[in-house]
PDB file of N, CA and C in Angstrom:
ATOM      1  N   UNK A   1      -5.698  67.935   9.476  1.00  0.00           N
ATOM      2  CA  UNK A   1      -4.422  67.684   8.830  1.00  0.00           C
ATOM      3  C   UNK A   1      -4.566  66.600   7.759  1.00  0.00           C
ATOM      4  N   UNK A   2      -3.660  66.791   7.068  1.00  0.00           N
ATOM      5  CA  UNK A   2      -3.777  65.490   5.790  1.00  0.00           C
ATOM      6  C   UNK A   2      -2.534  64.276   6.161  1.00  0.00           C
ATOM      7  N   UNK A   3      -3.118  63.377   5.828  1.00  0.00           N
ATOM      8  CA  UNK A   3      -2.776  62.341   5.883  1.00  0.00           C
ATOM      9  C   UNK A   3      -1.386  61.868   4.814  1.00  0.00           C
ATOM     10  N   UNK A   4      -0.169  61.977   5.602  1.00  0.00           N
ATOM     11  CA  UNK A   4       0.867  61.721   3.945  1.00  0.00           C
ATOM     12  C   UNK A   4       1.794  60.708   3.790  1.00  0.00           C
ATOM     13  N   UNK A   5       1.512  60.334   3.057  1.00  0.00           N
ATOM     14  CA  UNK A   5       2.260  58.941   2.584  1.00  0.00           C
ATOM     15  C   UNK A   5       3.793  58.705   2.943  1.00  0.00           C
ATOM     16  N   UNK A   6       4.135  58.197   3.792  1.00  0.00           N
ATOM     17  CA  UNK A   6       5.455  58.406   4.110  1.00  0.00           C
ATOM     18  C   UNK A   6       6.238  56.538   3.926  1.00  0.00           C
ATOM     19  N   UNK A   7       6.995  56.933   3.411  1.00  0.00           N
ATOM     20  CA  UNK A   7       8.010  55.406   2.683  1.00  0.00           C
ATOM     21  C   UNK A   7       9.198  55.056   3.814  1.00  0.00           C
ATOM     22  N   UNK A   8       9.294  54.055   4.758  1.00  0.00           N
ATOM     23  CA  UNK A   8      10.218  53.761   5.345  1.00  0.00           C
ATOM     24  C   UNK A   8      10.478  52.354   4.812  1.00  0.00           C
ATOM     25  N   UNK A   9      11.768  51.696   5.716  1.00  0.00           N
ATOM     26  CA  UNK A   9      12.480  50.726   5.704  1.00  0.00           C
ATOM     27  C   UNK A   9      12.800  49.928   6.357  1.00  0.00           C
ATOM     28  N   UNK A  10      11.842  48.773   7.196  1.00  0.00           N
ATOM     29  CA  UNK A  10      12.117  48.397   8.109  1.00  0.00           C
ATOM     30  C   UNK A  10      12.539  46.596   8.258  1.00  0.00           C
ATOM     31  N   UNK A  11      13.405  46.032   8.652  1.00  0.00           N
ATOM     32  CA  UNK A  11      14.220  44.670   8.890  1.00  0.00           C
ATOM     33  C   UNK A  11      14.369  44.388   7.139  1.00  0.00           C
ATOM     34  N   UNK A  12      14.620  45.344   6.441  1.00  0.00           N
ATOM     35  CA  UNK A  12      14.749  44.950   4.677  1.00  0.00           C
ATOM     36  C   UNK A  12      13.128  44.916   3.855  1.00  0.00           C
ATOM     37  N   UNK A  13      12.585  45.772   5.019  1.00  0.00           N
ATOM     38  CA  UNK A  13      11.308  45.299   3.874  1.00  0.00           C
ATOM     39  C   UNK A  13      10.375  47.012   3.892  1.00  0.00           C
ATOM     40  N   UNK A  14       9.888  47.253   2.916  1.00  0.00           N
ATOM     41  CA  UNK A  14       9.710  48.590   2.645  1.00  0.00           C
ATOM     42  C   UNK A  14       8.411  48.738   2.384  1.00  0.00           C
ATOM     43  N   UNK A  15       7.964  49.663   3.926  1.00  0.00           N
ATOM     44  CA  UNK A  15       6.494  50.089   3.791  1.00  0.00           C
ATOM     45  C   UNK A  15       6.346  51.608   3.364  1.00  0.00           C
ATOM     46  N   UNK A  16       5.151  51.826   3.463  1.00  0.00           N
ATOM     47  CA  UNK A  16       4.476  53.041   2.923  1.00  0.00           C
ATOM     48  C   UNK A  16       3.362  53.409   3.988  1.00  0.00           C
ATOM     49  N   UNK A  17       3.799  54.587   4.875  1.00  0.00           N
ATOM     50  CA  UNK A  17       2.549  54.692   6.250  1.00  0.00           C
ATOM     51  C   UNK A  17       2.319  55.578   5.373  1.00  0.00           C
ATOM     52  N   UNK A  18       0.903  55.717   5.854  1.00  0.00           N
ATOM     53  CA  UNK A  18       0.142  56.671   6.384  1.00  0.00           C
ATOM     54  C   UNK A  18      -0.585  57.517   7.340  1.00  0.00           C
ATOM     55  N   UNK A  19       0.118  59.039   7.779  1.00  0.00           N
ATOM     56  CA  UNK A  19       0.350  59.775   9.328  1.00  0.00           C
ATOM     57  C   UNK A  19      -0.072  61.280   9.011  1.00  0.00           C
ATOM     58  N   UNK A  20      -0.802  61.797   9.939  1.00  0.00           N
ATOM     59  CA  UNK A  20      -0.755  63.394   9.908  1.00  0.00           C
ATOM     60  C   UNK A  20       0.484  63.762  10.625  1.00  0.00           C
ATOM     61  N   UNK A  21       1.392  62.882  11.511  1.00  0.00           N
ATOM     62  CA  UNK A  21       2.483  63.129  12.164  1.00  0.00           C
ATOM     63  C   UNK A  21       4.087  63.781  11.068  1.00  0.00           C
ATOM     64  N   UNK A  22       4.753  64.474  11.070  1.00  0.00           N
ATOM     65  CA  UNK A  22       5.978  64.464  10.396  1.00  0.00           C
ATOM     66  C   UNK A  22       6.527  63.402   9.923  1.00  0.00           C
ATOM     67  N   UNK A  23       7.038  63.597   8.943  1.00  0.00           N
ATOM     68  CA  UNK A  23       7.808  62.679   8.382  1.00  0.00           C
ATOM     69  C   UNK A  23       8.863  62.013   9.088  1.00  0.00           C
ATOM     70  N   UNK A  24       9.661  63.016   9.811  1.00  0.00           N
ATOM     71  CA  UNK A  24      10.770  62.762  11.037  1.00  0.00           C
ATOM     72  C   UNK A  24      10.515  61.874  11.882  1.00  0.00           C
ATOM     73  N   UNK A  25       9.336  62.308  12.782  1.00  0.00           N
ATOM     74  CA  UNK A  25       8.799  61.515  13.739  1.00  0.00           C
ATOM     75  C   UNK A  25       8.759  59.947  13.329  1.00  0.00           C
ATOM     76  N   UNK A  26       7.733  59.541  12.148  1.00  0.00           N
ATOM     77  CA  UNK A  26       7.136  58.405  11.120  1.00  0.00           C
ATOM     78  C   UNK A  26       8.843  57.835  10.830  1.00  0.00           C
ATOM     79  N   UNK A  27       9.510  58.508  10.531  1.00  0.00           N
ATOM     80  CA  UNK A  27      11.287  57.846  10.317  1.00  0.00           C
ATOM     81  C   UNK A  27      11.913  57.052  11.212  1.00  0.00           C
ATOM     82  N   UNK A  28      11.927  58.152  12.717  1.00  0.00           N
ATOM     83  CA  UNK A  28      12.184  58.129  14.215  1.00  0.00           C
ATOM     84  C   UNK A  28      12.203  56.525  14.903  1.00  0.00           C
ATOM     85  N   UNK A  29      10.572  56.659  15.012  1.00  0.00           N
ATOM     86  CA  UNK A  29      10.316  55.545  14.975  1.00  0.00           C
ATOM     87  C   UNK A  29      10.065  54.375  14.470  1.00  0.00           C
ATOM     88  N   UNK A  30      10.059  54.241  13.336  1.00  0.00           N
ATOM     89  CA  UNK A  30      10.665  52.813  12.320  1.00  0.00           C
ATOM     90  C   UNK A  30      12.099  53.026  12.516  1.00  0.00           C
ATOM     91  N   UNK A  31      12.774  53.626  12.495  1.00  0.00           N
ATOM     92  CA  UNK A  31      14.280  53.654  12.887  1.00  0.00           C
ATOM     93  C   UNK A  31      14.417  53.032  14.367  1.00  0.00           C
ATOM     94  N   UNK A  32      13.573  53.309  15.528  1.00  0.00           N
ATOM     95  CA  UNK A  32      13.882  52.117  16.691  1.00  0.00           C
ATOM     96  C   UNK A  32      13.513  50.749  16.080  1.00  0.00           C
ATOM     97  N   UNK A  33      12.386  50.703  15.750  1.00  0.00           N
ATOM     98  CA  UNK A  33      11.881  49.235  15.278  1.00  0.00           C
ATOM     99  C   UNK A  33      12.958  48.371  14.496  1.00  0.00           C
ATOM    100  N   UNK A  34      13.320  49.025  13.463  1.00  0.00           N
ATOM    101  CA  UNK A  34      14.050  48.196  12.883  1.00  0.00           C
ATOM    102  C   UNK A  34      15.965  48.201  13.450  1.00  0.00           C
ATOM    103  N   UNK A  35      16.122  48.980  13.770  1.00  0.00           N
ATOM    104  CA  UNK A  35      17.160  48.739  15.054  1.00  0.00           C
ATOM    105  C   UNK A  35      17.249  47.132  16.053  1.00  0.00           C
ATOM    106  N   UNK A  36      15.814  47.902  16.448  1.00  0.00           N
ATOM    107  CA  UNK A  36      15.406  46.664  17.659  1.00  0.00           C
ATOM    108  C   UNK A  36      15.255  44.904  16.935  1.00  0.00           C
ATOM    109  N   UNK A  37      14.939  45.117  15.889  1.00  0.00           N
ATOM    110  CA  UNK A  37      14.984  43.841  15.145  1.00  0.00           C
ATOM    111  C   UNK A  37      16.401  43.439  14.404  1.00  0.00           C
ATOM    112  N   UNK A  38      16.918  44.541  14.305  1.00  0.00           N
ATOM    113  CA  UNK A  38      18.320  43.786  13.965  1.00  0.00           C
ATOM    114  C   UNK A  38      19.113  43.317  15.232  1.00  0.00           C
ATOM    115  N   UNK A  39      19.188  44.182  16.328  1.00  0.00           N
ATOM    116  CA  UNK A  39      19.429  43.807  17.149  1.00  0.00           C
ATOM    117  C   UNK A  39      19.088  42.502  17.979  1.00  0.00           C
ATOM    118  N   UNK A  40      17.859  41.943  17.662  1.00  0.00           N
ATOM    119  CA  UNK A  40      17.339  40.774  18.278  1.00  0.00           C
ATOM    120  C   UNK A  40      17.755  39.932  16.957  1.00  0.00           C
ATOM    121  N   UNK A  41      18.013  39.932  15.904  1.00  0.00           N
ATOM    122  CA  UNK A  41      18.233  38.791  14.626  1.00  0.00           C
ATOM    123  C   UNK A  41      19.771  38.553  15.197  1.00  0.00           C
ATOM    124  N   UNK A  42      20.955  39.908  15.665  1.00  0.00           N
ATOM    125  CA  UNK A  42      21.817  39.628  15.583  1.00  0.00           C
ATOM    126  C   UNK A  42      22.262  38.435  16.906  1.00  0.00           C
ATOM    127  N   UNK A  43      21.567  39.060  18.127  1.00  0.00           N
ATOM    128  CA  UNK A  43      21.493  38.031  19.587  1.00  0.00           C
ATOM    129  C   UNK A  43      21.211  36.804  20.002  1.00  0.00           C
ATOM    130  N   UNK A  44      20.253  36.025  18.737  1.00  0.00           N
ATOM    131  CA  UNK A  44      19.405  35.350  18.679  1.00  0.00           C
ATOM    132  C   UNK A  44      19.561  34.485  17.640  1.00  0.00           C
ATOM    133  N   UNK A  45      19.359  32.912  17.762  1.00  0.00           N
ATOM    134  CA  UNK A  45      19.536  32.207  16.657  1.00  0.00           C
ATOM    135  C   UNK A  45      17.872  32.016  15.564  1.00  0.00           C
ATOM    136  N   UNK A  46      16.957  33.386  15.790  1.00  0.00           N
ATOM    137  CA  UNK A  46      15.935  33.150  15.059  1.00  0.00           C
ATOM    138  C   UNK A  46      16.286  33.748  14.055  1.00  0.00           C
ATOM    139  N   UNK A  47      15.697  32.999  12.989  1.00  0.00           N
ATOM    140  CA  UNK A  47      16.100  33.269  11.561  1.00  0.00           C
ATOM    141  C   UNK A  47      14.396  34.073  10.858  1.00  0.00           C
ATOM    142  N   UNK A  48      13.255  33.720  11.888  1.00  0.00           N
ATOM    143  CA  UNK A  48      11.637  34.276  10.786  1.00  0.00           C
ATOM    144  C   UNK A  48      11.732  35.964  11.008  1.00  0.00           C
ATOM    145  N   UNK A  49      11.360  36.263  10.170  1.00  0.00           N
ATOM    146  CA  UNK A  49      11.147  37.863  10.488  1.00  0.00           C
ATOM    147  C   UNK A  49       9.912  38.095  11.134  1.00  0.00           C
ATOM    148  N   UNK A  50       9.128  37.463  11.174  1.00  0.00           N
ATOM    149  CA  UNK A  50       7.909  37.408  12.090  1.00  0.00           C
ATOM    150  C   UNK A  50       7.883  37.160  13.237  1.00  0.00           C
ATOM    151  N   UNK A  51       9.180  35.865  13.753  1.00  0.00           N
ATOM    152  CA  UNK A  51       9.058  35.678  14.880  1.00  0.00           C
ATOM    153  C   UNK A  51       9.605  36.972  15.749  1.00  0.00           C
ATOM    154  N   UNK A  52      10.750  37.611  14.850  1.00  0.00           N
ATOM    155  CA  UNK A  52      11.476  38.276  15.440  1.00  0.00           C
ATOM    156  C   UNK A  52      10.844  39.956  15.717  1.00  0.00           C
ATOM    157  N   UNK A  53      10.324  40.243  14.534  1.00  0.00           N
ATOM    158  CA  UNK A  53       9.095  41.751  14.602  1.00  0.00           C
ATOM    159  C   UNK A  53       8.424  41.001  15.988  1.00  0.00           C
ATOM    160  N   UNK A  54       7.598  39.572  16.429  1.00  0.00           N
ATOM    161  CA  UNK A  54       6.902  39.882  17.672  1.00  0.00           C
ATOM    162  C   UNK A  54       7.970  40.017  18.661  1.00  0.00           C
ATOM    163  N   UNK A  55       9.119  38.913  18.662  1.00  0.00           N
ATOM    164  CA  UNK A  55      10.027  39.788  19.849  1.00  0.00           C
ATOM    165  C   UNK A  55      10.245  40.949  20.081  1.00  0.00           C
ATOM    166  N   UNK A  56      10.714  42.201  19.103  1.00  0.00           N
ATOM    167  CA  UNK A  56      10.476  43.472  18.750  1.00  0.00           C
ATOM    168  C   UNK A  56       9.205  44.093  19.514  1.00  0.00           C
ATOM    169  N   UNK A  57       8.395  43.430  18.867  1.00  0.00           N
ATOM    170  CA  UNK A  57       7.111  44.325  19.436  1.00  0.00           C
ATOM    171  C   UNK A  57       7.205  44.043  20.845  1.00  0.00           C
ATOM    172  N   UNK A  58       7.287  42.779  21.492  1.00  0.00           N
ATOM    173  CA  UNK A  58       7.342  42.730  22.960  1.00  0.00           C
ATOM    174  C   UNK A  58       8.423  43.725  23.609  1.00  0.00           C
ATOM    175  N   UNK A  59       9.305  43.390  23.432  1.00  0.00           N
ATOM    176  CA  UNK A  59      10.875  44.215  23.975  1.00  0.00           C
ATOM    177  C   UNK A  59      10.328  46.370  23.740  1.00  0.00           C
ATOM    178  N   UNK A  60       9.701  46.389  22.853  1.00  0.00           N
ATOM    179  CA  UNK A  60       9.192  47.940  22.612  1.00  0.00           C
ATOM    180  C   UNK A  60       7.989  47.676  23.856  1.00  0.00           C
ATOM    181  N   UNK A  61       7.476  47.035  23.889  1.00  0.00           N
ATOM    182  CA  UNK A  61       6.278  47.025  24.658  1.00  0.00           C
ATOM    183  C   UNK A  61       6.398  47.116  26.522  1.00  0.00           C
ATOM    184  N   UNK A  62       7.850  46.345  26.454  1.00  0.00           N
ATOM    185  CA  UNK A  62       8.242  45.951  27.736  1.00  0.00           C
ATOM    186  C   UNK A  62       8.427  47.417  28.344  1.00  0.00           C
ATOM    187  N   UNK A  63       9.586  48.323  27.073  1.00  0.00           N
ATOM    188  CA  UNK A  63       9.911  49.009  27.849  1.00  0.00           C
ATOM    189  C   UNK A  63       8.895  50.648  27.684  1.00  0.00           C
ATOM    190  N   UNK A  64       8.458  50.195  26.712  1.00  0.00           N
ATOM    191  CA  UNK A  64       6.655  51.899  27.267  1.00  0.00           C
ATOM    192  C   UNK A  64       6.234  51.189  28.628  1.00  0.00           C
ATOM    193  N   UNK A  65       6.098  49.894  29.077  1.00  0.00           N
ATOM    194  CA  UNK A  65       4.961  49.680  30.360  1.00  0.00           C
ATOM    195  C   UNK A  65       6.223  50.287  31.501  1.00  0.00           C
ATOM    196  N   UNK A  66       7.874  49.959  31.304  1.00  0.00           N
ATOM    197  CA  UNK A  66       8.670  50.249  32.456  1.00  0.00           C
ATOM    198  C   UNK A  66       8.461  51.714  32.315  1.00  0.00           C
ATOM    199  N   UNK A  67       8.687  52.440  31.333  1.00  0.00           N
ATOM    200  CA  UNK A  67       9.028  53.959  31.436  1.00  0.00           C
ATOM    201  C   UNK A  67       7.661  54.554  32.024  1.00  0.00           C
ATOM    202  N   UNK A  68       6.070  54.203  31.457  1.00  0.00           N
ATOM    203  CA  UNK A  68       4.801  54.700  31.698  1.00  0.00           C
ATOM    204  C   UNK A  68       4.760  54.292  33.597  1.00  0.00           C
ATOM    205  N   UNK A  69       5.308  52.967  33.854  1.00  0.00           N
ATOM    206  CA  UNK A  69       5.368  52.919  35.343  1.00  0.00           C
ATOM    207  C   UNK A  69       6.470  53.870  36.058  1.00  0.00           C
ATOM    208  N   UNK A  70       7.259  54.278  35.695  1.00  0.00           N
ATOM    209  CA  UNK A  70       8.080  54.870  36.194  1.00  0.00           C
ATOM    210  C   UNK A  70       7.552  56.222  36.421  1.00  0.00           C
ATOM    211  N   UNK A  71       6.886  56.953  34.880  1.00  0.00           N
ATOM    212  CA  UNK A  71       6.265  58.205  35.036  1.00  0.00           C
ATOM    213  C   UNK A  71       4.942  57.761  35.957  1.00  0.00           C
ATOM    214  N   UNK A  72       4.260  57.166  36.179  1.00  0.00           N
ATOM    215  CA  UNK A  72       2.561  56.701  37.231  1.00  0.00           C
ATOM    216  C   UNK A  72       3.902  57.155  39.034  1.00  0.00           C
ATOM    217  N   UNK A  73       4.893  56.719  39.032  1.00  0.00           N
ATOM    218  CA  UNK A  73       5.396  56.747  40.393  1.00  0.00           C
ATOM    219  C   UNK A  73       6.055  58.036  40.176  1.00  0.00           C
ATOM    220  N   UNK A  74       6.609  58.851  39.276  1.00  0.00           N
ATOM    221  CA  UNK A  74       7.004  60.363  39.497  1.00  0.00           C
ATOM    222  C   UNK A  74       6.195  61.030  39.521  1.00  0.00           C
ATOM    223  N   UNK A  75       4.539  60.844  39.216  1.00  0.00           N
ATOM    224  CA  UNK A  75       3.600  61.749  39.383  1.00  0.00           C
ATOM    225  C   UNK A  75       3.157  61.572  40.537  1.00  0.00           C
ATOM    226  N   UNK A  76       2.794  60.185  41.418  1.00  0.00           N
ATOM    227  CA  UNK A  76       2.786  60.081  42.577  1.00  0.00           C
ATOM    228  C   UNK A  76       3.539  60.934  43.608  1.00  0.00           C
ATOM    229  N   UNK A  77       4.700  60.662  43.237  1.00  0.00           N
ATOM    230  CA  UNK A  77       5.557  61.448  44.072  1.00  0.00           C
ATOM    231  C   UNK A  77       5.694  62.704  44.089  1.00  0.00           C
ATOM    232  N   UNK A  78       5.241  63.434  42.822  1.00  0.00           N
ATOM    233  CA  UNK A  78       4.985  64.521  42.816  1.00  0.00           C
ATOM    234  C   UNK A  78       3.787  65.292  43.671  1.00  0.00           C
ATOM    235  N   UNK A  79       2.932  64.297  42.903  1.00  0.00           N
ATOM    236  CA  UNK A  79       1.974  64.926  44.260  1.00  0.00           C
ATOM    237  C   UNK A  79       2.122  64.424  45.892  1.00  0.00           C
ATOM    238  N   UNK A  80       2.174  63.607  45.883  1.00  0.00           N
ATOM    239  CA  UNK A  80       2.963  63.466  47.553  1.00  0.00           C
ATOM    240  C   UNK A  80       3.612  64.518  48.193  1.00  0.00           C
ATOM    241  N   UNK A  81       4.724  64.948  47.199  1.00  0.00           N
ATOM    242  CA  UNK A  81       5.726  66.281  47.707  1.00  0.00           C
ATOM    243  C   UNK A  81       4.832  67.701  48.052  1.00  0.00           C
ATOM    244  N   UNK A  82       3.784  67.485  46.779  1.00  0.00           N
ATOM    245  CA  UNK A  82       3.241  68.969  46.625  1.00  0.00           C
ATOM    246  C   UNK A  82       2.408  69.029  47.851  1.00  0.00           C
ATOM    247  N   UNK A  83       1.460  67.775  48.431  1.00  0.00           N
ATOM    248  CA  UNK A  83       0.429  67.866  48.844  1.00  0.00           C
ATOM    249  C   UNK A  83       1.124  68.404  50.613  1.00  0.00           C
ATOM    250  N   UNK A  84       2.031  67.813  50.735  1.00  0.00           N
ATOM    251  CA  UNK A  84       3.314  67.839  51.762  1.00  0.00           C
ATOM    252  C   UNK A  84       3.235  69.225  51.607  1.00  0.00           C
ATOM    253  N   UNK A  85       4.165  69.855  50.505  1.00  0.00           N
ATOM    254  CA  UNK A  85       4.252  71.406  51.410  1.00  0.00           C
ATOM    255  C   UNK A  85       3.365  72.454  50.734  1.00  0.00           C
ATOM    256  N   UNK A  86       1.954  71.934  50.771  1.00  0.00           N
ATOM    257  CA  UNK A  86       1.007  72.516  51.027  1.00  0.00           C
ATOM    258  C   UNK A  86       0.216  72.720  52.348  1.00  0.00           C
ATOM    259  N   UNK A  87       0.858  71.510  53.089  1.00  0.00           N
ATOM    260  CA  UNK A  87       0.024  71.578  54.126  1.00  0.00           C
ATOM    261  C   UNK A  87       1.020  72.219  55.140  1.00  0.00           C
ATOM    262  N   UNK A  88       2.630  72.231  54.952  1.00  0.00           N
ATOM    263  CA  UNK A  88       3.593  72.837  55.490  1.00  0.00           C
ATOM    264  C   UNK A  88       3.403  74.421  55.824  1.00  0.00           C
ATOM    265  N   UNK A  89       2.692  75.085  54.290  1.00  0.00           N
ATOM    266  CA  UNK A  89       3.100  76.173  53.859  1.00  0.00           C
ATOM    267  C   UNK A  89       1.497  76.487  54.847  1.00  0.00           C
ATOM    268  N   UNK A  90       0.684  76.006  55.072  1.00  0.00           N
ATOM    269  CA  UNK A  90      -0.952  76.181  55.675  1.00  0.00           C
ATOM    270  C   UNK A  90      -0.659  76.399  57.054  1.00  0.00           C
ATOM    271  N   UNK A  91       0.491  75.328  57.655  1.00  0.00           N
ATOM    272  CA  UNK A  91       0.684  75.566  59.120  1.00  0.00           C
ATOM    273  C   UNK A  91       1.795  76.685  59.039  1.00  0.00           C
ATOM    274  N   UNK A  92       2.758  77.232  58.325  1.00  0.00           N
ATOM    275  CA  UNK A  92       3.443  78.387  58.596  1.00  0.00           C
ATOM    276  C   UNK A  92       2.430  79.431  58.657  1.00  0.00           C
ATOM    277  N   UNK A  93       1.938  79.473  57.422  1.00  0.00           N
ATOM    278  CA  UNK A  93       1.234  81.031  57.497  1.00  0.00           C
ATOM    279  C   UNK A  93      -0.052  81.065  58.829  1.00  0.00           C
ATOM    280  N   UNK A  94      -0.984  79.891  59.332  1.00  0.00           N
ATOM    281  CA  UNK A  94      -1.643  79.718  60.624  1.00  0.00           C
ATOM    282  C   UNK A  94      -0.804  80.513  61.552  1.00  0.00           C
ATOM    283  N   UNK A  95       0.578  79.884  61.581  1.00  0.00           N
ATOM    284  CA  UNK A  95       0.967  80.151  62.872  1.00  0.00           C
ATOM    285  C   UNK A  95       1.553  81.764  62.938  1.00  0.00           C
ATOM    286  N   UNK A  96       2.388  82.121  61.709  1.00  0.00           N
ATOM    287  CA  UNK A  96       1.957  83.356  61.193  1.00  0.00           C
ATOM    288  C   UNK A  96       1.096  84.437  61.494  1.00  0.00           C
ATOM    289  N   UNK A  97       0.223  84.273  61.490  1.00  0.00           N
ATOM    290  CA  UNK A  97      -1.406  85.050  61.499  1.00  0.00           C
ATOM    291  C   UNK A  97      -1.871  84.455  63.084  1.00  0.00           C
ATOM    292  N   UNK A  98      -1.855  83.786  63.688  1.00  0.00           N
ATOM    293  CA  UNK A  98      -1.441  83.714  65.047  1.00  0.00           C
ATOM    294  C   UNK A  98      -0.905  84.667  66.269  1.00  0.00           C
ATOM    295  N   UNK A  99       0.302  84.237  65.203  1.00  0.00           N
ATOM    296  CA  UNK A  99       1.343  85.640  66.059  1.00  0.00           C
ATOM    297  C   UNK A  99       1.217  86.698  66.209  1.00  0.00           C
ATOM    298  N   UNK A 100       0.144  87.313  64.899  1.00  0.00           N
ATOM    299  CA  UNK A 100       0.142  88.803  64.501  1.00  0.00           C
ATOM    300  C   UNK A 100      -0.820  88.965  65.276  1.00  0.00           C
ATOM    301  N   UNK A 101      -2.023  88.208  65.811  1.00  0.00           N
ATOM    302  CA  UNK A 101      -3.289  88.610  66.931  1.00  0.00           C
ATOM    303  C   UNK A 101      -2.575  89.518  67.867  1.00  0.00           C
TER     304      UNK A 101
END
């Protein structure tokens, strides 16, 4: 894929990525970022845009580690469930094939 220059807008200041990803996507997300930084300029008596992009980056960061932990314990549990009525479905059909002797 090629690589395309895509122009966003983020806390007033205007970059130029470069992504094989959509343009949408590349929008998407500079659209949370700079959300998330207005949102922390507006909460907050910090005035640097630096300080506030690393709050940003932390607060984005905080919440991929909550959501990525959340998905690590629904896959757990997934397999927990599965491994469960696999071994359910092993003793029906045993006892099954049992019966039929």
């Amino acid at each position: 894929m090629d690589n395309k220059s895509i122009k966003v807008e983020i806390f007033g200041s205007e970059y130029t990525l470069k992504s094989e990803t959509s343009a949408e996507y590349i929008e998407k997300i500079s659209s949370i970022v700079d959300e998330k930084m207005h949102k922390l300029a507006e909460e907050s008596k910090i005035k640097s845009p630096g300080k506030i992009a690393v709050l940003a980056a932390l607060n984005i960061a905080d919440d991929l580690y909550q959501l990525s932990d959340k998905y690590e314990r629904l896959i757990e549990n997934f397999e927990n469930k599965s491994k469960e009525l696999s071994e359910r479905i092993t003793i029906l059909l045993d006892k099954s094939l049992e019966t039929k002797k």
